[in-house]
Protein backbone atom coordinates (compact mmCIF):
# COMPACT_ATOMS: atom_id res chain seq x y z
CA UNK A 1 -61.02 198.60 73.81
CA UNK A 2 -63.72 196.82 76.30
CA UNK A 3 -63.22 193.66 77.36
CA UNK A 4 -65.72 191.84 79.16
CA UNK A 5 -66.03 188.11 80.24
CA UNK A 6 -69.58 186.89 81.39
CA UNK A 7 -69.98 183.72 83.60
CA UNK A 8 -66.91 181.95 82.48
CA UNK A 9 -66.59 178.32 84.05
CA UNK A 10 -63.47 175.56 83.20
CA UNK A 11 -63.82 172.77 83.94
CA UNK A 12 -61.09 169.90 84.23
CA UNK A 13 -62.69 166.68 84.54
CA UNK A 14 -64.11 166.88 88.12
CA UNK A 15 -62.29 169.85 88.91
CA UNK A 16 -63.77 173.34 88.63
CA UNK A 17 -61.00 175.46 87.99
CA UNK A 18 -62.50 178.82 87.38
CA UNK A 19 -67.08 178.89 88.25
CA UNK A 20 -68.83 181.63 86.62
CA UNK A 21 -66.73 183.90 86.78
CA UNK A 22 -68.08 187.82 85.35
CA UNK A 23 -64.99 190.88 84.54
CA UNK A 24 -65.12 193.86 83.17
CA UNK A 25 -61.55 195.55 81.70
CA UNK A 26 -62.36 199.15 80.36
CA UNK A 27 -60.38 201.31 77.90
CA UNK A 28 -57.10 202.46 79.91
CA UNK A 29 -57.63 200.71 82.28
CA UNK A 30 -55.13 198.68 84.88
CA UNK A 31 -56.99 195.54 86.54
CA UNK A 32 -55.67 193.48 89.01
CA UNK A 33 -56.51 189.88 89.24
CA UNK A 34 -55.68 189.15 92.74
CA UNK A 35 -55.38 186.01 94.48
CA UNK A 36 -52.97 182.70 95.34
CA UNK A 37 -50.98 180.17 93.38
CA UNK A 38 -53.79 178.01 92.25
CA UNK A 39 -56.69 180.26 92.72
CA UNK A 40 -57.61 180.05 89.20
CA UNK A 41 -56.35 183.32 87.69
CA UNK A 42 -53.98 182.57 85.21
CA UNK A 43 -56.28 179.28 83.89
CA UNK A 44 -59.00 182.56 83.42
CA UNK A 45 -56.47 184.45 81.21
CA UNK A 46 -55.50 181.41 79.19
CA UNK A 47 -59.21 181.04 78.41
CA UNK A 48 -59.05 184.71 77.22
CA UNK A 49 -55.94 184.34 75.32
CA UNK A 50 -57.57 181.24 73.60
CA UNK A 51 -55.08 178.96 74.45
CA UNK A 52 -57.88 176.88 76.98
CA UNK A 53 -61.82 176.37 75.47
CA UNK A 54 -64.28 177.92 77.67
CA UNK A 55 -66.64 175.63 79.59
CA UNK A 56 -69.69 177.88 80.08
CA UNK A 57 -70.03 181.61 79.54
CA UNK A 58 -68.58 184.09 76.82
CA UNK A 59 -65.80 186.81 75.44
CA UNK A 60 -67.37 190.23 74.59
CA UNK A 61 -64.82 193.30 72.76
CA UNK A 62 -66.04 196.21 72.54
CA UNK A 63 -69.96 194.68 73.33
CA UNK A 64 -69.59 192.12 70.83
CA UNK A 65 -68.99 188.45 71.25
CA UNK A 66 -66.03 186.69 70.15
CA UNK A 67 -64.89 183.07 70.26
CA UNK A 68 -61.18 182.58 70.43
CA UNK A 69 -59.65 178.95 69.32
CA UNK A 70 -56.08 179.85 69.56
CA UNK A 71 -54.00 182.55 70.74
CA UNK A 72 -53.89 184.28 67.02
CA UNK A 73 -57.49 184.88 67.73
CA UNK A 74 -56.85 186.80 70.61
CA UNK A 75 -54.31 188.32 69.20
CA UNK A 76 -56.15 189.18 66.15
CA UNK A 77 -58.91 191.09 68.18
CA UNK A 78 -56.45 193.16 69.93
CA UNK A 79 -55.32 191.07 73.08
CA UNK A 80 -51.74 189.81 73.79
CA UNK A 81 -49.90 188.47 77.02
CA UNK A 82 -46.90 188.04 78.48
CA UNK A 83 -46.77 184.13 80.24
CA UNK A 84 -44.77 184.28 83.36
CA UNK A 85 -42.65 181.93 81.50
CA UNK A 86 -41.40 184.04 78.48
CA UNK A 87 -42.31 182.39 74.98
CA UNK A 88 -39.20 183.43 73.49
CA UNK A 89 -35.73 181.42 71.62
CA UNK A 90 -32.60 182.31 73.46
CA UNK A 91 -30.16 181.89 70.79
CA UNK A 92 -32.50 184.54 68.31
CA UNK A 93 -32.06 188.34 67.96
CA UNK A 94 -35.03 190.45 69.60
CA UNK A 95 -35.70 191.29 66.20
CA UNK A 96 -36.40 187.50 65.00
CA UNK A 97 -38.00 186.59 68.04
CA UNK A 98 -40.30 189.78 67.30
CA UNK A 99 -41.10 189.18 63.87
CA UNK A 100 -41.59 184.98 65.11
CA UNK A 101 -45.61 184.19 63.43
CA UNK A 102 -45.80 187.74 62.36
CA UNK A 103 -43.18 188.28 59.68
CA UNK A 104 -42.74 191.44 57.18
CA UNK A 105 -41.90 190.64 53.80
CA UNK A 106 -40.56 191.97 51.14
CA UNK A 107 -41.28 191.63 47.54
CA UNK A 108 -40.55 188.55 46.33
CA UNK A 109 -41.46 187.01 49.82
CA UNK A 110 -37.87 187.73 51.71
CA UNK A 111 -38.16 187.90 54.97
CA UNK A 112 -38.05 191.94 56.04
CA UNK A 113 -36.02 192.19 59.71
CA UNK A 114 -35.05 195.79 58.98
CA UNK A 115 -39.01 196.76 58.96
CA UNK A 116 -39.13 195.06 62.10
CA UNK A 117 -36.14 196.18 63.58
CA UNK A 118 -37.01 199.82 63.40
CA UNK A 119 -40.49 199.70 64.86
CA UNK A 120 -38.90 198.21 67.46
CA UNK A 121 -37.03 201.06 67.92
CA UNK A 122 -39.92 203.03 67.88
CA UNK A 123 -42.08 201.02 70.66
CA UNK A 124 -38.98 201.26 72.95
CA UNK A 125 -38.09 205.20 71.79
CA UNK A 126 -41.78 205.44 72.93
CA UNK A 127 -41.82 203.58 76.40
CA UNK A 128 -38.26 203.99 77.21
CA UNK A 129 -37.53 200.52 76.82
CA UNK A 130 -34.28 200.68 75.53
CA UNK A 131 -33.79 197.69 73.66
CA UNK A 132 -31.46 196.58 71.28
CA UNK A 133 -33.33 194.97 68.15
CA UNK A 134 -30.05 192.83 67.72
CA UNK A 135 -29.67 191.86 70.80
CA UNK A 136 -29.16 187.93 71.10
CA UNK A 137 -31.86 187.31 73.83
CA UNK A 138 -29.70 184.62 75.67
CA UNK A 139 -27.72 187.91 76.64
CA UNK A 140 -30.15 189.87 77.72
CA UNK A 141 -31.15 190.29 81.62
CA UNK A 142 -34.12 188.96 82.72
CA UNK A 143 -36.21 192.07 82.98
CA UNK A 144 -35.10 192.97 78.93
CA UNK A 145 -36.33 189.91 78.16
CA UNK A 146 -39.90 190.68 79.82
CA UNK A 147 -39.73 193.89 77.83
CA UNK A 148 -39.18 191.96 74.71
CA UNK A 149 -42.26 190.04 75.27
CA UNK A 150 -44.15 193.17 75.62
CA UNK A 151 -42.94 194.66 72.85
CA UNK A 152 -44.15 191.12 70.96
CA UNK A 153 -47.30 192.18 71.92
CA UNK A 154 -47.04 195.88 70.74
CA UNK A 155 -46.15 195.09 67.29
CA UNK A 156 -49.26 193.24 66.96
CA UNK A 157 -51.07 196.44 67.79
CA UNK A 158 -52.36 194.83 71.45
CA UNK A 159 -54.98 196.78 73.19
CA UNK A 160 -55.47 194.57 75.85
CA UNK A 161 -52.38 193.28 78.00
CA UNK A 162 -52.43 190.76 79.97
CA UNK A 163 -49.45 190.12 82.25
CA UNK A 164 -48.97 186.81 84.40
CA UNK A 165 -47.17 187.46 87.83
CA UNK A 166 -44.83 189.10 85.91
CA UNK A 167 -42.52 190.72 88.31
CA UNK A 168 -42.13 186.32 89.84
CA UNK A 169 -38.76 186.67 88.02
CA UNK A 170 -37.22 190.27 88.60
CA UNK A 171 -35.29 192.21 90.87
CA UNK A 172 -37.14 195.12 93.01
CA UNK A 173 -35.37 197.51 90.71
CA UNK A 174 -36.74 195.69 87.89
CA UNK A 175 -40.03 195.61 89.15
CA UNK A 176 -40.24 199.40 89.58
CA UNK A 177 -39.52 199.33 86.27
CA UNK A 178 -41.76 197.46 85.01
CA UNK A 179 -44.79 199.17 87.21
CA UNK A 180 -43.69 202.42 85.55
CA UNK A 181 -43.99 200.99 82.14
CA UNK A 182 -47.54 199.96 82.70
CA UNK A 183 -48.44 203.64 84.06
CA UNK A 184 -47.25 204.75 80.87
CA UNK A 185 -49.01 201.70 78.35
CA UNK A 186 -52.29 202.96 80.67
CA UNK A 187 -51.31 206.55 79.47
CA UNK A 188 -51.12 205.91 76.01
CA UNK A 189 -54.75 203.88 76.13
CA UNK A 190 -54.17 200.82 76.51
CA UNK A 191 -55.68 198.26 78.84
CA UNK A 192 -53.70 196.13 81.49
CA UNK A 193 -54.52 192.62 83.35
CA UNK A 194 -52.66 192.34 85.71
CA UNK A 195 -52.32 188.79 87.30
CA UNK A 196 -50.54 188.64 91.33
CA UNK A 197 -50.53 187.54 94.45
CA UNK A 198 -48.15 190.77 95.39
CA UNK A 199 -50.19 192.72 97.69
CA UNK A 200 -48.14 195.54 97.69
CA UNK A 201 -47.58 195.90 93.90
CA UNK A 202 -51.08 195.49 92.80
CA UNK A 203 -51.93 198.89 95.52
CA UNK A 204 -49.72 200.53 93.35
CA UNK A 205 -50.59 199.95 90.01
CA UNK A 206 -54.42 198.97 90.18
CA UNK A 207 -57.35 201.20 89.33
CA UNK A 208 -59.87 198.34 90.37
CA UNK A 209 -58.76 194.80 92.03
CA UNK A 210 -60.52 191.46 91.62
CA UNK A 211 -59.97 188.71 94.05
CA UNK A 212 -60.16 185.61 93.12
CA UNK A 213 -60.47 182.63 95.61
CA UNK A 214 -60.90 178.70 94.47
CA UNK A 215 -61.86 180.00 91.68
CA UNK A 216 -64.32 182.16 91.96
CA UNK A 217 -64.89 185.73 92.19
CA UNK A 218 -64.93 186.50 96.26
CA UNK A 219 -64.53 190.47 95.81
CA UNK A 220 -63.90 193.47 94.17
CA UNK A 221 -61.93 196.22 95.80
CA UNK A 222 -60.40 200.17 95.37
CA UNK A 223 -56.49 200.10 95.27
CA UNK A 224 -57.17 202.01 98.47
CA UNK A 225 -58.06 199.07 100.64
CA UNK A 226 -55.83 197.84 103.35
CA UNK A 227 -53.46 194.93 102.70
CA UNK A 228 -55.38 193.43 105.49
CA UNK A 229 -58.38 193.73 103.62
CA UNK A 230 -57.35 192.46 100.64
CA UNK A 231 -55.54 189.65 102.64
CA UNK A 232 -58.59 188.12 104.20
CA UNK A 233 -60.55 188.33 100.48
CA UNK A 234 -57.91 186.27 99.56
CA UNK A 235 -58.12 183.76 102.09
CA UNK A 236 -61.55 183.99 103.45
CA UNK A 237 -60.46 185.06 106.89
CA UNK A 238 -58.77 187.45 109.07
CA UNK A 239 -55.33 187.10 109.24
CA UNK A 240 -52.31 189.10 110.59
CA UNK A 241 -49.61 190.57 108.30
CA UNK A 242 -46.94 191.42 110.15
CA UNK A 243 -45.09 189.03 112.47
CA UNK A 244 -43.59 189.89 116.29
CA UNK A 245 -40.35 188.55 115.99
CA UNK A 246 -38.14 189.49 118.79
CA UNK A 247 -34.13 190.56 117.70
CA UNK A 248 -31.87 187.13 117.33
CA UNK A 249 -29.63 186.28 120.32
CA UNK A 250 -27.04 184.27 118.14
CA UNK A 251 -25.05 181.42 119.55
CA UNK A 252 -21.42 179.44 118.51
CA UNK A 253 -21.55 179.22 114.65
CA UNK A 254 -22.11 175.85 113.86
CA UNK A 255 -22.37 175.78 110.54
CA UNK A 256 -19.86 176.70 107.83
CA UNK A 257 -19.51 176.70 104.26
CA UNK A 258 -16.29 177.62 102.72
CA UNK A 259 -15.64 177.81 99.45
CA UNK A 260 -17.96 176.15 97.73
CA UNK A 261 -18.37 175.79 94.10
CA UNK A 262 -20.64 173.56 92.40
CA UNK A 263 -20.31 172.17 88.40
CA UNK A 264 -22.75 171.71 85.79
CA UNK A 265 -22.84 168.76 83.52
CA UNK A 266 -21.72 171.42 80.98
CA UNK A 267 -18.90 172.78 82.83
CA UNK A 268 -20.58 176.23 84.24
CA UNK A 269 -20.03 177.08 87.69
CA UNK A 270 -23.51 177.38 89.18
CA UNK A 271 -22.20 178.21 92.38
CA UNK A 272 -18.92 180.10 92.40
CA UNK A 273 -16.75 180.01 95.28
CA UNK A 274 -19.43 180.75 98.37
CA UNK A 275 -18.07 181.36 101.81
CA UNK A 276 -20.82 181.71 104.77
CA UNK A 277 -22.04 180.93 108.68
CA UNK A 278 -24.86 180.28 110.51
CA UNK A 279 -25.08 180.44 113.69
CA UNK A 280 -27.22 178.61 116.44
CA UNK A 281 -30.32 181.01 116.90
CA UNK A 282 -30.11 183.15 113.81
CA UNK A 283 -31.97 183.13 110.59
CA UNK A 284 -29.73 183.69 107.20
CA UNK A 285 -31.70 184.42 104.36
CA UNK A 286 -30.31 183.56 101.03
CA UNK A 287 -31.85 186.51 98.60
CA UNK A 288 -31.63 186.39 94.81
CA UNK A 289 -33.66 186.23 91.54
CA UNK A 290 -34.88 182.48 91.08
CA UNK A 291 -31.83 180.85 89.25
CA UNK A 292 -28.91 182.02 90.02
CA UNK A 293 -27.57 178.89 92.17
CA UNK A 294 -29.83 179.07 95.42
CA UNK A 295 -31.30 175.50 94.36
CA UNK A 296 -27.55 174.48 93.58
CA UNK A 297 -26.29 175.18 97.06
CA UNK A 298 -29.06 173.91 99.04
CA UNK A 299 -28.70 170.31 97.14
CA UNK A 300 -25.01 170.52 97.62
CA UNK A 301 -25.67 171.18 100.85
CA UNK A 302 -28.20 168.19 101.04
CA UNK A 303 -25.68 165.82 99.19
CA UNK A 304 -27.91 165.55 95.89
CA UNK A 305 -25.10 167.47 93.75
CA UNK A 306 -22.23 165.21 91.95
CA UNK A 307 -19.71 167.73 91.06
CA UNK A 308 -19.37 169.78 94.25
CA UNK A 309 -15.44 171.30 95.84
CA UNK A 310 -15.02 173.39 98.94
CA UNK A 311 -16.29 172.19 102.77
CA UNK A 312 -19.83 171.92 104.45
CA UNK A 313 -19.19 171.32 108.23
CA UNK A 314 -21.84 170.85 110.50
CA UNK A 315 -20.75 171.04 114.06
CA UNK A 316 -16.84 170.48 112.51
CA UNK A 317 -17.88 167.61 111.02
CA UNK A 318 -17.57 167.31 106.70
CA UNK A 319 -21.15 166.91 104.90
CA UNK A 320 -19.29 166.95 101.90
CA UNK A 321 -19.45 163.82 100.20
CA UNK A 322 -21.64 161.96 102.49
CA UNK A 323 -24.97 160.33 101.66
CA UNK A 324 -28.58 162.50 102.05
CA UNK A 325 -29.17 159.66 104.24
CA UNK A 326 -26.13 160.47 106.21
CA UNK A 327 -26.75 164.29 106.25
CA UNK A 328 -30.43 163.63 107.32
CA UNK A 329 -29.02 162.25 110.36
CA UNK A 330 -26.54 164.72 111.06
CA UNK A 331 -29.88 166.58 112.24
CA UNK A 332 -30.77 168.96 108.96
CA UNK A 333 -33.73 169.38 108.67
CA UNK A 334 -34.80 170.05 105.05
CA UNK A 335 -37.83 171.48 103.15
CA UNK A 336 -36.91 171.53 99.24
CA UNK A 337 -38.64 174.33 96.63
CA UNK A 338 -40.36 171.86 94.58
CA UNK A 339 -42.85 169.92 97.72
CA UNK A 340 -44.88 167.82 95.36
CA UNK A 341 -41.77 166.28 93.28
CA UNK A 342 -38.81 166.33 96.17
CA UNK A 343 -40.68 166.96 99.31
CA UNK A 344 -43.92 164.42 99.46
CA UNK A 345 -44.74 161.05 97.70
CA UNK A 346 -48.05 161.72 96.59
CA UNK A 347 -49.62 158.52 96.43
CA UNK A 348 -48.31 158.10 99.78
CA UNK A 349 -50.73 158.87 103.11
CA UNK A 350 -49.96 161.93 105.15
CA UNK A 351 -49.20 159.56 107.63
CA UNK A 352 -46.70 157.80 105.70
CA UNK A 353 -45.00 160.99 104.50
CA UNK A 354 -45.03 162.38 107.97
CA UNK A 355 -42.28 159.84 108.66
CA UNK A 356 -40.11 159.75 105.90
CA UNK A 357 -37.51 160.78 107.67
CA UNK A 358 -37.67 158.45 110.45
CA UNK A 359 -39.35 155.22 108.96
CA UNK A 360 -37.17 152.78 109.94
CA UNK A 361 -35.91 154.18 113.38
CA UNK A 362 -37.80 153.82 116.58
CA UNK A 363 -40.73 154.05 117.54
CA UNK A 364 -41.67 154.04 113.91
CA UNK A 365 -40.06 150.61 113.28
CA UNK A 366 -38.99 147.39 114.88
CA UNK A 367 -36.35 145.32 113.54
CA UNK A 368 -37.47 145.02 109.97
CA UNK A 369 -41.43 145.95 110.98
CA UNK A 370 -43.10 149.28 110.23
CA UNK A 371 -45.30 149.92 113.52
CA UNK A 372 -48.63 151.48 112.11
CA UNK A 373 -50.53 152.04 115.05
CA UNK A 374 -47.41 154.55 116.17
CA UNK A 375 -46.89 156.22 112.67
CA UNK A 376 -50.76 157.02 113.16
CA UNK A 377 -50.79 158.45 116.78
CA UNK A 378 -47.91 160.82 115.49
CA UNK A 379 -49.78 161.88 111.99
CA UNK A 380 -52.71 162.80 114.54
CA UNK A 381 -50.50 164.66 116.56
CA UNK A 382 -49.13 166.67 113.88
CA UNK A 383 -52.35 166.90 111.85
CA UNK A 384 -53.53 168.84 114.73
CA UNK A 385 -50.60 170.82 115.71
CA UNK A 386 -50.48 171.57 112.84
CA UNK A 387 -53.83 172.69 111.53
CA UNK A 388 -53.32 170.57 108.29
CA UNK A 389 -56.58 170.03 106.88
CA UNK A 390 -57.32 166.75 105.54
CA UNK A 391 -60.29 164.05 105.84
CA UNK A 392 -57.88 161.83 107.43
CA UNK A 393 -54.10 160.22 108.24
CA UNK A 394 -54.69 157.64 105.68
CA UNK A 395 -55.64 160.38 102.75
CA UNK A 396 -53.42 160.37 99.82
CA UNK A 397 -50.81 163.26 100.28
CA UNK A 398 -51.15 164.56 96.97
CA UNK A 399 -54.63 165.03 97.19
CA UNK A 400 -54.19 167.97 100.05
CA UNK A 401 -54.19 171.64 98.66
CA UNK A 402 -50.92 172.98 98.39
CA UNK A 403 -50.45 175.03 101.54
CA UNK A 404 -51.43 171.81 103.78
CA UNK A 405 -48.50 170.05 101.73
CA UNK A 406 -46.12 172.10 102.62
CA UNK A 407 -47.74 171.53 106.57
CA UNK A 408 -46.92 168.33 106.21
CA UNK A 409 -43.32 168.89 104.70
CA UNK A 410 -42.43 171.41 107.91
CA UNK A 411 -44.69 169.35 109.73
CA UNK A 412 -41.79 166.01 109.02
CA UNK A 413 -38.69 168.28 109.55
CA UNK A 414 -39.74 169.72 112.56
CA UNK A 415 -40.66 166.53 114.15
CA UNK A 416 -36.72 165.75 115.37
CA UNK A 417 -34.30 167.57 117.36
CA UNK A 418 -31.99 169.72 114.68
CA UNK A 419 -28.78 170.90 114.09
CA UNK A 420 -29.36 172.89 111.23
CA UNK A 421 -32.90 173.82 108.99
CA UNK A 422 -33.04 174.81 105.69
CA UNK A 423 -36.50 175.58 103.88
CA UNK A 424 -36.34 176.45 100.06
CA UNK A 425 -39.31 179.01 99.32
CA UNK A 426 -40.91 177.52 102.24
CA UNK A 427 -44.34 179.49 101.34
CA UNK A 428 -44.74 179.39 97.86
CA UNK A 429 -48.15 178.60 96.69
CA UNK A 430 -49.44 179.08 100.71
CA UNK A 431 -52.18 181.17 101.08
CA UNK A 432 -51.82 183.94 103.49
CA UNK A 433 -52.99 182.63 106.52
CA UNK A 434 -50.82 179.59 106.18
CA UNK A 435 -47.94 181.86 105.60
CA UNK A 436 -48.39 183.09 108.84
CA UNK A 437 -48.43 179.76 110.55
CA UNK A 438 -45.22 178.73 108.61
CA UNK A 439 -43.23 181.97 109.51
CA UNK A 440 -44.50 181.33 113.01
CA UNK A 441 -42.78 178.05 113.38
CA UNK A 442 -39.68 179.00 111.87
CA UNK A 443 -38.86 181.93 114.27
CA UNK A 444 -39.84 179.17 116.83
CA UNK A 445 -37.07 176.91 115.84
CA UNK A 446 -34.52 180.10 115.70
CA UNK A 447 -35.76 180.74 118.89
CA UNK A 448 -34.82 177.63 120.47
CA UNK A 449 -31.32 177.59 119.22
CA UNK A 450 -31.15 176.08 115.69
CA UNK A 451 -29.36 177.53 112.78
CA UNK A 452 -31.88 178.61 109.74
CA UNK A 453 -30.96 179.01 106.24
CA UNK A 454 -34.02 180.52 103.98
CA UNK A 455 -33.78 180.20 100.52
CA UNK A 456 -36.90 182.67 99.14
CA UNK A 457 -37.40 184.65 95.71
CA UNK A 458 -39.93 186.92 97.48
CA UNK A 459 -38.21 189.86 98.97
CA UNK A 460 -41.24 189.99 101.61
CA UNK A 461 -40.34 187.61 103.07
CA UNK A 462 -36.79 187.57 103.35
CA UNK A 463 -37.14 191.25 104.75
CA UNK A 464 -39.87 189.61 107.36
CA UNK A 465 -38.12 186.58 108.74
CA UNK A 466 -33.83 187.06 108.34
CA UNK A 467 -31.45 188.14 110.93
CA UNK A 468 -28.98 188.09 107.85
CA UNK A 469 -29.48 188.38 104.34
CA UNK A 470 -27.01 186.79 101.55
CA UNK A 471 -27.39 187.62 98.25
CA UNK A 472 -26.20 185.55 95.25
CA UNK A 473 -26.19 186.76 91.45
CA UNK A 474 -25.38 184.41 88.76
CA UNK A 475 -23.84 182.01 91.75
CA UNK A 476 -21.85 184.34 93.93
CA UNK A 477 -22.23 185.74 96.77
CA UNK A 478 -22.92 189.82 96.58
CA UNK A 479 -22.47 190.33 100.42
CA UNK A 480 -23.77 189.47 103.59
CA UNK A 481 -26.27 192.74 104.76
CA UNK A 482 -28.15 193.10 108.20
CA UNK A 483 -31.84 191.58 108.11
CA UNK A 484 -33.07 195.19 108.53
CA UNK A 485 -30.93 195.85 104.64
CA UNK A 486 -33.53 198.46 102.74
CA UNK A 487 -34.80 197.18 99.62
CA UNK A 488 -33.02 199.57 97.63
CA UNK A 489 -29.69 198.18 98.65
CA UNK A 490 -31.31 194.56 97.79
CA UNK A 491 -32.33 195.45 94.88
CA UNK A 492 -28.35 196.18 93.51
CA UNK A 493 -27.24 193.62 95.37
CA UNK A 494 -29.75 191.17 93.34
CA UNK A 495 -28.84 193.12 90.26
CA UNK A 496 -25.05 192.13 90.63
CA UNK A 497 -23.49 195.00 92.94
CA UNK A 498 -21.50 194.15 95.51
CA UNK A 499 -22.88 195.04 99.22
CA UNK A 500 -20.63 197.80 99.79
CA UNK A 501 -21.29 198.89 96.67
CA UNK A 502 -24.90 198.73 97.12
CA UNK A 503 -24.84 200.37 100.83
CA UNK A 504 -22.38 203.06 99.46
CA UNK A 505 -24.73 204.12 96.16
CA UNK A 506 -28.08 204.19 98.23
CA UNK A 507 -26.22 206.13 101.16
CA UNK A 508 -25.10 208.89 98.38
CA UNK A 509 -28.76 208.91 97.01
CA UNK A 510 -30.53 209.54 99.79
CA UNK A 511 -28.20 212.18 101.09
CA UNK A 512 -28.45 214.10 97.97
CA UNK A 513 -24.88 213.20 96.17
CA UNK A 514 -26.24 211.59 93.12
């Protein structure tokens, strides 16, 4: 099936979220969508899927045009996708959550699961799925559920698949998985979108790549292109992808955690019994698929968790219990995942956010007084060191793009002698060239003595900036690995094997044992 979109444009309110934008997805066919958190990709494929009304410009299958006004549209003419947030009810079998708005019947109008249940079988007998149709989905690993979604989409007889980020929630292993599956859906015929900001995963999977940049269409490109080349489509620039960082010379540990658990209101242990250092001059890198208890530790950590047992010491003194106030000023420095909800005021200036931190302490304040004129010399100073780009100090925070946010987040932290820094996927939703800023200042602060915790789902970067890499799974800690760890031995280690484990399997693989 050929699907083509000519000149689409969506518009919300003032903002221009995708301008004319012209693609062409042929029969068996994977095409990459290319581009950065907010560059307008996946509001494109939710105007294909029918789930957003086109501004301007039309849908053609196969040469004809179609308007879609809802997703059973799409699905109707042969197109399905897989959100990057799966669509799917925990506490249902595969089977029901399959047959959910599509349901076989039999006579008399009873609902027909077994019909469902065995082409099921036969979707993942053909693509090596291996699912279990009565499988509760709550149960299921992350990357089975992803599979289940596909499979959604098989059942309605999809031609065209469209898959958002997909691989934002799975482990390497997973993810190689996953890439094979989509060399053998393009086998069989059918046609992939494929929506990332992965450089490396869209060179291996792409037959053509389209870059999309604010929301337009900057480029097209052959799989065979250089990740430098398809770096500075992205951003509009040249920019450097790999970062001269010189080997850590690590100091006294200074920071300990031992033992740490952390409750949730239901009674699960979301962190389970963690026991690491840090110490001055080294980065630790805490690796892991996005929820399973990195955001936990870092706000225990931070003081912003209730039901927290174990000890935090900080230069042999207890965080534990204290205030975020009173951690703050134990010198952590802190940049949290979510920088427009826990990291920035938005209605606030940058100026004003620059010194959260610090407002009432001199020079910032006197007595009871705020002292403007000083808050705005130091936003000037920082604006420029910076590069964050904004029409002034006294501009509202929240209306900066996203990677000039998260300047002005490290921008704050860094702004004080510290004692300890922890950043929280410090460069999601960055483009690439402010990626390379923000790694840039972070080996600085290693360099000049400070401990460094990273907390990052993208196994990039973890592999580009640690000294040491911890890995949790479901909120314990897998092992501690060097920060030169392959990403095989990640990869099990993120999938729940222990880092002996891990080192011992990949050791026996590569030297022909297994």
């Amino acid at each position: 099936m050929k699907l083509e979109l000519i000149g689409i444009t969506k518009r919300f309110g003032s903002l221009v979220a995708n301008d004319a934008i012209d693609l062409v997805v042929e029969p068996g066919q994977v095409h990459s969508l290319l581009g950065e958190n907010g560059a307008g990709k996946s509001t494109l494929m939710n105007v294909l899927y029918g789930l957003y009304d086109p501004t301007e410009g039309e849908i053609l299958v196969d040469d004809k045009p179609v308007t879609f006004k809802g997703p059973g549209d799409a699905m109707a003419a042969g197109i399905g996708m897989v959100h990057q947030h799966f669509m799917l009810v925990p506490v249902f079998t595969v089977a029901e959550n399959v047959a959910l708005g599509n349901e076989a019947v039999k006579a008399g109008g009873m609902l027909d699961l077994q019909k469902t249940r065995t082409r099921i079988r036969q979707i993942s007998d053909q693509y090596g799925f291996d699912v279990d149709p009565d499988a509760v989905v709550e149960d299921l690993p992350v990357g089975v559920q992803q599979r289940v979604e596909i499979i959604k989409a098989l059942v309605r007889d999809a031609e065209v698949l469209i898959l958002d980020e997909p691989t934002a929630v799975l482990t390497p292993k997973e993810t190689d998985e996953l890439l094979g599956i989509m060399g053998q859906l393009k086998a069989d015929g059918k046609s992939i979108v494929f929506i990332s900001h992965k450089l490396r995963e869209v060179k291996a999977v792409s037959d053509v790549i389209t870059v999309i940049r604010r929301g337009k269409v900057v480029g097209t490109a052959d799989p065979g292109a250089s990740t430098t080349e398809l770096a500075s489509l992205m951003v509009g620039r040249s920019v450097s992808l790999t970062l001269d960082k010189q080997p850590a010379t690590p100091g006294e540990v200074t920071f300990r955690v031992q033992d740490l658990t952390v409750q949730a209101a239901n009674g699960q242990r979301v962190v389970d019994g963690l026991s690491f250092d840090v110490a001055k001059g080294e980065i630790l890198a805490i690796a892991g698929v996005q929820g399973n208890g990195q955001t936990e530790l870092t706000e225990a950590i931070m003081g912003l968790q209730d039901h927290v047992t174990g000890s935090i010491t900080l230069g042999g003194q207890e965080l534990l219990g204290r205030s975020v106030k009173d951690v703050i000023r134990a010198g952590v420095g802190f940049v949290p995942e979510d920088r427009s909800v826990d990291g920035l005021v938005g209605t606030f200036s940058v100026a004003e956010n620059l010194v959260l931190n610090r407002y009432d302490d001199a020079p910032f304040a006197r007595g009871l007084s705020m002292s403007p004129a000083v808050i705005e010399k130091n936003a000037e100073e920082k604006i420029a060191e910076y590069d964050i780009r904004t029409q002034s100090a006294t501009a509202a925070a929240g209306t900066l793009s996203g990677g000039n946010q998260q300047k002005v987040v490290m921008a704050r932290e860094f702004s004080r002698p510290l004692e300890l820094f922890i950043a929280s996927q410090p460069t999601r939703g960055v483009d690439v060239g402010s990626i390379e800023f923000l790694h840039r200042r972070i080996i600085a602060e290693r360099d000049g003595g400070t401990p460094v915790i990273i907390v990052s789902t993208e196994l990039d970067e973890v592999l580009e900036l640690a000294d040491r890499i911890a890995v949790l799974y479901r909120g314990r800690l897998m092992g501690i690995v060097p920060g030169a760890a392959s990403r095989d031995v990640l990869g099990l280690m993120m999938a729940g094997m222990s880092g002996d484990e891990a080192l011992a399997q990949v050791h026996d693989v590569q030297g022909g044992n297994l």
